[in-house]
Every structure is written in C-alpha cells, then in structure tokens.
C-alpha atoms as a PDB file:
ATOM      1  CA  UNK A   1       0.000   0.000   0.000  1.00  0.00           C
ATOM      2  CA  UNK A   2       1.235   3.666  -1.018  1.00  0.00           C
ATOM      3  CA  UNK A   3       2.208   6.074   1.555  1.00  0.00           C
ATOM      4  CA  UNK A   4       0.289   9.170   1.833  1.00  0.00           C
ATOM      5  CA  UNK A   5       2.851  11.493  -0.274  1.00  0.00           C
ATOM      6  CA  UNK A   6       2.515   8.851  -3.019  1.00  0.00           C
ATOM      7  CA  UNK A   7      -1.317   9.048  -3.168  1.00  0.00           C
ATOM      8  CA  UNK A   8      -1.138  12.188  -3.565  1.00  0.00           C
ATOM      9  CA  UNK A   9       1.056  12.321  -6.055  1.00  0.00           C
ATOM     10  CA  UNK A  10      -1.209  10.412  -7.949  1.00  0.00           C
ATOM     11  CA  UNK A  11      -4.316  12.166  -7.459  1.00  0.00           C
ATOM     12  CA  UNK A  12      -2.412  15.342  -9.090  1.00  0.00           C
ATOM     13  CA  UNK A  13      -1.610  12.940 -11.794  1.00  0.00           C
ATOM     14  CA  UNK A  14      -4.602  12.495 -12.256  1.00  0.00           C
ATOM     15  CA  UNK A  15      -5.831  16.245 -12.141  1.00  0.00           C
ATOM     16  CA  UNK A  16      -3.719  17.282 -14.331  1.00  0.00           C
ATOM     17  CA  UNK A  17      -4.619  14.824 -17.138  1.00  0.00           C
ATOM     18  CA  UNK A  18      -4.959  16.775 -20.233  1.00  0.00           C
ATOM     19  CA  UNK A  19      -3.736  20.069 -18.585  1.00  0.00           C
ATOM     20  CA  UNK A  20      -0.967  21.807 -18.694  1.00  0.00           C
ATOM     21  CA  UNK A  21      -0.723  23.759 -15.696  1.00  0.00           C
ATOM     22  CA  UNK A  22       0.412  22.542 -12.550  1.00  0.00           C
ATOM     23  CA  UNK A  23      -1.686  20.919 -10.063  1.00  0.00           C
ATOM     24  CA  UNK A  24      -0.901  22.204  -6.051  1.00  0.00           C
ATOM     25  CA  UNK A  25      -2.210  21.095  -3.165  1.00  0.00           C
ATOM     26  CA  UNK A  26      -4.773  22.968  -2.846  1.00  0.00           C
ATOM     27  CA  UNK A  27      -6.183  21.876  -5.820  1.00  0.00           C
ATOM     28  CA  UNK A  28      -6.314  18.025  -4.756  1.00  0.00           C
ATOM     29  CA  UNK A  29      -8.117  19.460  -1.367  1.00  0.00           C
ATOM     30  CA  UNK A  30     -10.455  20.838  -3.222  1.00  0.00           C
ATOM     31  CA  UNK A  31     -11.263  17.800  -4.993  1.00  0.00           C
ATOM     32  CA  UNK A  32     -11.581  16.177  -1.812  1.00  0.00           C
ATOM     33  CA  UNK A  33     -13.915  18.558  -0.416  1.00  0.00           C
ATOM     34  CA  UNK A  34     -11.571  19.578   2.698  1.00  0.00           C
ATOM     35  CA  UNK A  35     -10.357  22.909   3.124  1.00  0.00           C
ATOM     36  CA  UNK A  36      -6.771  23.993   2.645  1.00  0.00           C
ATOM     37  CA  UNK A  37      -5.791  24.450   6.262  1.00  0.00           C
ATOM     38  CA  UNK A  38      -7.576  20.667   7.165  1.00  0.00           C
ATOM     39  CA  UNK A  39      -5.403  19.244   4.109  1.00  0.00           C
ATOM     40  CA  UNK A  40      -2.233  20.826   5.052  1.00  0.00           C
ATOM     41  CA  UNK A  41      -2.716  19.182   8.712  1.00  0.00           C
ATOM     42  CA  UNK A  42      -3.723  15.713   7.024  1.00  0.00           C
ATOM     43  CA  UNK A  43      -0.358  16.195   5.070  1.00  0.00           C
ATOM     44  CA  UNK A  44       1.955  17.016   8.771  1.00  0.00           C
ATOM     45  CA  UNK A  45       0.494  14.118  10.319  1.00  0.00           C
ATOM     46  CA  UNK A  46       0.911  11.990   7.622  1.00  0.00           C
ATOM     47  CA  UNK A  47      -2.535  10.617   7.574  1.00  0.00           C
ATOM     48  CA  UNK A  48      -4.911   9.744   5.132  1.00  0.00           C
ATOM     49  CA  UNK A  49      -8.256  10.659   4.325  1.00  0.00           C
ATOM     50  CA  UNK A  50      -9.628   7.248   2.805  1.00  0.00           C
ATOM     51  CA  UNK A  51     -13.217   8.171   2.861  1.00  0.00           C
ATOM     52  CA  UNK A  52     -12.631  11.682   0.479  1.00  0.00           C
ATOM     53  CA  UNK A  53      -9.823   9.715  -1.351  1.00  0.00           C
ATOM     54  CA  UNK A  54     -12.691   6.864  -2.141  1.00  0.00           C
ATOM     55  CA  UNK A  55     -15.768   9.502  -2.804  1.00  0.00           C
ATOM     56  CA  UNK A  56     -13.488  11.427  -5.375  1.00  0.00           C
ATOM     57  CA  UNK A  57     -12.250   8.215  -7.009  1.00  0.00           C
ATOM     58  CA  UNK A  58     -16.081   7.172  -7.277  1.00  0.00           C
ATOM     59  CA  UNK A  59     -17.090  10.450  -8.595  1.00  0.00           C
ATOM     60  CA  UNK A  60     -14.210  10.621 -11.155  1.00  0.00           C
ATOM     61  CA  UNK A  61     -14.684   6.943 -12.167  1.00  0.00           C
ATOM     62  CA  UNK A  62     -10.931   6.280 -11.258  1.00  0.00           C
ATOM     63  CA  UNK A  63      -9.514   2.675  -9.715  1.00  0.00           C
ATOM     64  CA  UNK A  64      -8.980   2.552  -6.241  1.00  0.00           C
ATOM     65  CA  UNK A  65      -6.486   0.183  -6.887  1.00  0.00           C
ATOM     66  CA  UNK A  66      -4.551   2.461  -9.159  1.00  0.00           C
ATOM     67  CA  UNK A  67      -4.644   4.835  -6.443  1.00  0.00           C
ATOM     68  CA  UNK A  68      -3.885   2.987  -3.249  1.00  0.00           C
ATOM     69  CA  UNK A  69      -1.542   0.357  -4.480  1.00  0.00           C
ATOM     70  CA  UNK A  70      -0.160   0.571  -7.923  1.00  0.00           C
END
C-alpha cells in the first residue's frame, strides 16, 4: 500500500490529465472537499483521508487500486 505522499502524487496525476498547468495542493483538497488548512494538517500528520480519497475516485470513475496500491 502507497504512503500518503505517493497518493497524492497520484491524485495530481490524475488532475492534471490533459492540462498543462500545474496541479498544487490545494487543488487536490479541493477535490476532496476539505479545506486547505484541514489538508495541510492531514499532510503534517501523515494521515490519510480514505473516505474523500474513495468519494473522489467514485465520482471521477478512477480505480482505487490504481490509487492505493499501484
């Protein structure tokens, strides 16, 4: 299973599909539907938000799998 940096890494991947401009960190909270300040304390204690990680892979149709393990 990924570490929490690595997820996120991926979830920018994602995010930034087909775009060209960079994809920060508060772009991926806002995809998760938590505020900036709540991410940036999710990211110093190295925790992870499984149930907004799962919701936005559901709503983007995007494999868990890919995201959590891969």
């Amino acid at each position: 299973m990924r570490d929490f940096e690595s997820i996120i890494k991926e979830l920018k991947s994602h995010l930034s599909s087909g775009k060209k401009k960079k994809v920060l960190d508060k772009d991926v909270a806002d995809a998760l539907e938590i505020s900036q300040a709540n991410f940036a304390t999710i990211k110093r204690r190295n925790t992870t938000p499984y149930k907004n990680i799962l919701e936005f892979c559901y709503k983007e149709e995007l494999s868990c799998t890919k995201v959590f393990f891969e």
